[in-house]
C-alpha atoms as a PDB file:
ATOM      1  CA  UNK A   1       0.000   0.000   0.000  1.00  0.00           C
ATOM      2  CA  UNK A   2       1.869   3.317  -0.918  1.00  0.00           C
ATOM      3  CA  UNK A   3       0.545   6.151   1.201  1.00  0.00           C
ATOM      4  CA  UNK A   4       1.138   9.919   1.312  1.00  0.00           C
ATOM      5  CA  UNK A   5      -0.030  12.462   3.799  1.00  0.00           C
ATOM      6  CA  UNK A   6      -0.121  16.324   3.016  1.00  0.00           C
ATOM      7  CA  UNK A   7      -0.494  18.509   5.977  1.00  0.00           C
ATOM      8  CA  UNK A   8      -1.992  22.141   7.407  1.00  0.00           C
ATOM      9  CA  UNK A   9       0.618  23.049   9.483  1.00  0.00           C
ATOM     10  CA  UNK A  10       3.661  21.828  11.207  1.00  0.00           C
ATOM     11  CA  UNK A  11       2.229  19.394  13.393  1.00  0.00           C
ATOM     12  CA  UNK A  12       2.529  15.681  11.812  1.00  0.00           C
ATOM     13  CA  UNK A  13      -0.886  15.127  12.932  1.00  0.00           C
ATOM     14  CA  UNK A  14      -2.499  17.679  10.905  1.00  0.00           C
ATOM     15  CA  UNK A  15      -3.098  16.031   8.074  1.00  0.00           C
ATOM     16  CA  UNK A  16      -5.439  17.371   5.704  1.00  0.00           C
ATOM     17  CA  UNK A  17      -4.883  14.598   2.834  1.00  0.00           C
ATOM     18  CA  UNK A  18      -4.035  11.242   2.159  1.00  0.00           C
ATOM     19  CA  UNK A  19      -3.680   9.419  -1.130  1.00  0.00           C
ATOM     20  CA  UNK A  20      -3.562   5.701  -0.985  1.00  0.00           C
ATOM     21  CA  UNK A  21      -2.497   3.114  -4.143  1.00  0.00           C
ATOM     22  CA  UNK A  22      -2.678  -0.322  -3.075  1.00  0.00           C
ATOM     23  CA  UNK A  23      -1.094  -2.790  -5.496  1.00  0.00           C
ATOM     24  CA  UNK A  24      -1.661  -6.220  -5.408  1.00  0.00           C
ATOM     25  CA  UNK A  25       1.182  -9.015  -7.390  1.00  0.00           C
ATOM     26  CA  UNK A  26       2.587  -6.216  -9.640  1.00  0.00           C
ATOM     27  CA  UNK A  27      -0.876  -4.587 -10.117  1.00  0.00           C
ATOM     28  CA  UNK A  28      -2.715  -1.060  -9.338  1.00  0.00           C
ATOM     29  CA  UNK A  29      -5.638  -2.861  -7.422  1.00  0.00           C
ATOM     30  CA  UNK A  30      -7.673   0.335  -5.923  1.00  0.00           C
ATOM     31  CA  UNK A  31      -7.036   3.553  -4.902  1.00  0.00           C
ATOM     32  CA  UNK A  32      -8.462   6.553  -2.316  1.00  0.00           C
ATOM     33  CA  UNK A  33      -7.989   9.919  -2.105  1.00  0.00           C
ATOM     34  CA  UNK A  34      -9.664  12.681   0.782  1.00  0.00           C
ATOM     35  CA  UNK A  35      -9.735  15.933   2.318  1.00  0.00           C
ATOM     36  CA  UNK A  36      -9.762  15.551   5.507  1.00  0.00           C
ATOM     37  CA  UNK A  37     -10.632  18.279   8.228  1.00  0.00           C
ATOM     38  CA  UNK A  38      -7.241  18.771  10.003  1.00  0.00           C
ATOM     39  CA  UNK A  39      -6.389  18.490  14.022  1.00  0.00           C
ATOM     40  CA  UNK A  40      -5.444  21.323  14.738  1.00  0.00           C
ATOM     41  CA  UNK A  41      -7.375  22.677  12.065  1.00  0.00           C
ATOM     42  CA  UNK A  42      -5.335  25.728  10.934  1.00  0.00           C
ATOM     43  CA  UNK A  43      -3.049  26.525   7.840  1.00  0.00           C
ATOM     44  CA  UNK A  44       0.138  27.658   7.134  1.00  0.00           C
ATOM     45  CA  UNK A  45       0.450  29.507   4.442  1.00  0.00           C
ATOM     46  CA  UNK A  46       3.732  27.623   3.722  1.00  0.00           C
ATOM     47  CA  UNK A  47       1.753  24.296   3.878  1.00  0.00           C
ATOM     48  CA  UNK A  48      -1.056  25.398   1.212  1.00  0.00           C
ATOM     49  CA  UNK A  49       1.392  27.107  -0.830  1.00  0.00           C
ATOM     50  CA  UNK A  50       3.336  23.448  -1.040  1.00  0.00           C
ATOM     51  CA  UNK A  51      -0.104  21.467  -1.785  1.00  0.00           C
ATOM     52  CA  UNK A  52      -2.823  24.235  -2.362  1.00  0.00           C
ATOM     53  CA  UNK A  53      -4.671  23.002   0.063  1.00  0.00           C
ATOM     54  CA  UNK A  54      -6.582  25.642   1.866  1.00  0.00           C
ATOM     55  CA  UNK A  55      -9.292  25.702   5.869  1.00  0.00           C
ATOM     56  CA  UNK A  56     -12.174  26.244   3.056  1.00  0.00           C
ATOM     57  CA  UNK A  57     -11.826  23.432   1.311  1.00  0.00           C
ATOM     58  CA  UNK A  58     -11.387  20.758   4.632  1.00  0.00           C
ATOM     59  CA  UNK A  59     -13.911  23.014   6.728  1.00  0.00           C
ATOM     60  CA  UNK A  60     -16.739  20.487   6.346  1.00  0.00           C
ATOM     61  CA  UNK A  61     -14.558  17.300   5.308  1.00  0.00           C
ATOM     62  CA  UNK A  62     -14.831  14.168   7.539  1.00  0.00           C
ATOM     63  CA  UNK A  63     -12.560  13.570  10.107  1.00  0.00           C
ATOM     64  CA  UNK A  64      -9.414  11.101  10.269  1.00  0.00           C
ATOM     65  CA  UNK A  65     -11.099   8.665  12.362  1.00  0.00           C
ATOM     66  CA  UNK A  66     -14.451   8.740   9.824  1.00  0.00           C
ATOM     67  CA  UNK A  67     -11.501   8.267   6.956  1.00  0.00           C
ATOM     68  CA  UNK A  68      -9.249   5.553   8.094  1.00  0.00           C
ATOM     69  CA  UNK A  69     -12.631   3.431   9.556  1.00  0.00           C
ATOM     70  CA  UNK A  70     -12.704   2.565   6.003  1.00  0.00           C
ATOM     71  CA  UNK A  71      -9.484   2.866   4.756  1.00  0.00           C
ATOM     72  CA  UNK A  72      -8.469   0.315   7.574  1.00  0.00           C
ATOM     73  CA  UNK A  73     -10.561  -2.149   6.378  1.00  0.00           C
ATOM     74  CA  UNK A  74      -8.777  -2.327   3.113  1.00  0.00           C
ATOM     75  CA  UNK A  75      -5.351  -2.109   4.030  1.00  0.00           C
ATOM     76  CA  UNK A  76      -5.356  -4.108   7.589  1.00  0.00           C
ATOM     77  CA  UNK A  77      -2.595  -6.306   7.528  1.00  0.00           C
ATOM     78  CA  UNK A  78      -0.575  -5.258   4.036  1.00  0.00           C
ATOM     79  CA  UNK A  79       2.833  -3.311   4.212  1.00  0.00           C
ATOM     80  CA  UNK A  80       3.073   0.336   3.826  1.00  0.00           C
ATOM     81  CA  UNK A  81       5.621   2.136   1.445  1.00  0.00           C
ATOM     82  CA  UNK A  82       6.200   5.937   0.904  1.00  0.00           C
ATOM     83  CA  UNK A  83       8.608   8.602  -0.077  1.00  0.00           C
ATOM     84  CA  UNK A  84      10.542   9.251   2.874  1.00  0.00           C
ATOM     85  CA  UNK A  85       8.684   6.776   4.816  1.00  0.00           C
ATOM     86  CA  UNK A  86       9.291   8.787   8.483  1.00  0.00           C
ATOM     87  CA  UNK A  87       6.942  11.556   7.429  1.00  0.00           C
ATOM     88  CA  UNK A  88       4.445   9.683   6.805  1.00  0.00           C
ATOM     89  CA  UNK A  89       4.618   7.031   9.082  1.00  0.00           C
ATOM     90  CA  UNK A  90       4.797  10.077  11.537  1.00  0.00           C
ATOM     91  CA  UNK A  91       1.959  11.691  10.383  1.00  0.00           C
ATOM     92  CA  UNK A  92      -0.070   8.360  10.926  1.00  0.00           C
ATOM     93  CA  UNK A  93       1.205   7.633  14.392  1.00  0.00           C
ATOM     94  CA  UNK A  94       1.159  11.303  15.168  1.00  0.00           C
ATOM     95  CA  UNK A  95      -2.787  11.403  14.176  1.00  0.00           C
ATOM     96  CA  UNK A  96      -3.693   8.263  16.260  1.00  0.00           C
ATOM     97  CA  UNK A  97      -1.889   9.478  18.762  1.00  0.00           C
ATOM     98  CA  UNK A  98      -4.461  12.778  18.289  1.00  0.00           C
ATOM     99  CA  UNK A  99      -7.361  10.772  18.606  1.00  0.00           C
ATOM    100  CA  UNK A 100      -6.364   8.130  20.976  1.00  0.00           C
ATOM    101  CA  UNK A 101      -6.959   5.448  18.327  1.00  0.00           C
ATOM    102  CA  UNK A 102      -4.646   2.388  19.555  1.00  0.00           C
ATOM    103  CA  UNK A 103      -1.555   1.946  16.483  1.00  0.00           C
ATOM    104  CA  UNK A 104      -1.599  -1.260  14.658  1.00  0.00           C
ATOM    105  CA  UNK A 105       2.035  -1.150  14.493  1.00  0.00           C
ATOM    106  CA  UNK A 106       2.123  -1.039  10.680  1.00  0.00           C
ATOM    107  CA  UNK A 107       4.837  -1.792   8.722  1.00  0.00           C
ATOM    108  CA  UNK A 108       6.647   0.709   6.557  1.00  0.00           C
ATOM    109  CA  UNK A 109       9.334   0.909   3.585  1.00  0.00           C
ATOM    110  CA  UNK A 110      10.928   3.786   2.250  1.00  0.00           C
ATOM    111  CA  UNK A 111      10.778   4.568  -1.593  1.00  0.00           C
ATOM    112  CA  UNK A 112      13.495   7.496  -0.779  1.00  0.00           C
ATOM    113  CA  UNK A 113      15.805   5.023   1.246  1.00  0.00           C
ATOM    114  CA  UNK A 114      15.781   2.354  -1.669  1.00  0.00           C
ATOM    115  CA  UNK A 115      16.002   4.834  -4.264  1.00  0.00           C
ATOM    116  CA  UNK A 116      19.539   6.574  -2.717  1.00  0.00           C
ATOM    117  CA  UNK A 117      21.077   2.867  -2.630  1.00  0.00           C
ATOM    118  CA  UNK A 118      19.554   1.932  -6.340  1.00  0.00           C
ATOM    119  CA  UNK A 119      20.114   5.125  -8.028  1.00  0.00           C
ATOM    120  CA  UNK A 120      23.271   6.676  -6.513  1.00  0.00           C
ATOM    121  CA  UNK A 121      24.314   9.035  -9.370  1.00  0.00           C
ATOM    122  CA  UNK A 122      20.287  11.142  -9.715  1.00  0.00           C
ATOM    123  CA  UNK A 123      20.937  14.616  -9.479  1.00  0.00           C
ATOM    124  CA  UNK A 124      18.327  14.269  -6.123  1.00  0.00           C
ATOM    125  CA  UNK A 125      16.097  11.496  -4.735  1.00  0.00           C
ATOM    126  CA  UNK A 126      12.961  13.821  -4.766  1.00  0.00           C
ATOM    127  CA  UNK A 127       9.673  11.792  -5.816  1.00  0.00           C
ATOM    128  CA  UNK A 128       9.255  13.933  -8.853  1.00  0.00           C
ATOM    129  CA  UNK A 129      12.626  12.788  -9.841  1.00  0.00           C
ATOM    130  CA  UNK A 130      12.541   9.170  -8.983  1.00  0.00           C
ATOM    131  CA  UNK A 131       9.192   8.525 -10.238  1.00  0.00           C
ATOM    132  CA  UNK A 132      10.811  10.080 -13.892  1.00  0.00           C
ATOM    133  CA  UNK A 133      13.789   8.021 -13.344  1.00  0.00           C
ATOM    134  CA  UNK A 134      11.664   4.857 -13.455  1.00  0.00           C
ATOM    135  CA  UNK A 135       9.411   5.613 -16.588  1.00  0.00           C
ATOM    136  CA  UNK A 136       6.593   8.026 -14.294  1.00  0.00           C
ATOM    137  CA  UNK A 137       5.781  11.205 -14.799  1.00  0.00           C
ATOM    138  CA  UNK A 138       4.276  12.824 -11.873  1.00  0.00           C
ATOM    139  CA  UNK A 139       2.123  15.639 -13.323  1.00  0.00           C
ATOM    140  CA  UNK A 140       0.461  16.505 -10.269  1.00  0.00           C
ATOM    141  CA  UNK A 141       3.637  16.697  -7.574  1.00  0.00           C
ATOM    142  CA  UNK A 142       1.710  17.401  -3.601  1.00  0.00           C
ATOM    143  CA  UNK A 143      -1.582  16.028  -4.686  1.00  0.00           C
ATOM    144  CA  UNK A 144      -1.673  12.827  -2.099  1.00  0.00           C
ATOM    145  CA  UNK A 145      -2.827  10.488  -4.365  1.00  0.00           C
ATOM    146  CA  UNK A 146      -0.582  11.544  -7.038  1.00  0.00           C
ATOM    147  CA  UNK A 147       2.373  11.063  -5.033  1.00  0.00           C
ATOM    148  CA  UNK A 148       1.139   7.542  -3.450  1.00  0.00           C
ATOM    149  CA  UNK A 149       1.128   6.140  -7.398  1.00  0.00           C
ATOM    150  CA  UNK A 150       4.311   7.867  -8.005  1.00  0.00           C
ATOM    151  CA  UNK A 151       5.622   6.499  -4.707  1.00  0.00           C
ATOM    152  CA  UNK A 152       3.754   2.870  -6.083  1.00  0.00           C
ATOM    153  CA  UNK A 153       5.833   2.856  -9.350  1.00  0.00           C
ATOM    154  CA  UNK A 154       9.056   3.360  -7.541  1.00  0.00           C
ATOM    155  CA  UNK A 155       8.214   0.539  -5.206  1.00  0.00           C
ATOM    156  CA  UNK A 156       7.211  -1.704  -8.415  1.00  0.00           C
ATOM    157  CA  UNK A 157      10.279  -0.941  -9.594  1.00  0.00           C
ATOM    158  CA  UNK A 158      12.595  -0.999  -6.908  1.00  0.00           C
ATOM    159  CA  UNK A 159      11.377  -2.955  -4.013  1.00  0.00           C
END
């Protein structure tokens, strides 16, 4: 499952987005994308100018706990990979943590780590650069679900 948080501010628990690819032998399976209504709910305007993301449009989005009820359901139990993997895995301890929701203890691989060991002589390891490395283009670069198939096409490639 390749995952990828943006967030409001600089607290790892503020996430506002997630994007979710989850590839089964080789395969795009299914994927998710949503706003979600951040905790603390407040924006830098560093953070929105990254992802665009702005307090109107996650005023009335569902909560994290509404969002990973289902999301759970589909993942429980398969591995997690992202782009720089402590981020996100951060961001989804940090947000349990938030809302006292116990941790599965999920397991996590980094696209970023496996990228500086296969690709030593890239200019940079950013996603955008990886992802073109291995034959992706990533058109929409800090769109979550963007970023968790770009982050999915380096793992199909590399891991």
């Amino acid at each position: 499952v390749a995952i990828d948080f943006e967030t409001a501010n600089q607290y790892r628990c503020s996430v506002c987005s997630v994007g979710i690819v989850v590839v089964e032998q080789g395969i795009i399976k299914d994927s998710f994308y949503h706003l979600i209504k951040p905790n603390p709910n407040f924006y830098c305007h560093w953070a929105t100018d990254v992802h665009g993301i702005t307090y109107f449009d996650t005023i009335d989005a569902p909560s994290f706990p509404e969002i990973w009820r289902d999301i759970h359901c589909k993942v429980a139990g398969l591995p997690f990979v992202a782009h720089n993997s402590p981020f996100d895995e951060g961001c989804l301890r940090a947000v349990h943590q938030r809302y006292e929701m116990t941790y599965p203890d999920y397991e996590f691989h980094c696209t970023l780590r496996a990228a500086r060991k296969a690709f030593p002589d890239l200019t940079n390891h950013q996603l955008h650069t990886v992802s073109s490395h291995v034959g992706f283009e990533l058109i929409n670069h800090h769109h979550a679900l963007a970023d968790a198939e770009a982050c999915a096409r380096i793992a199909l490639t590399l891991l």
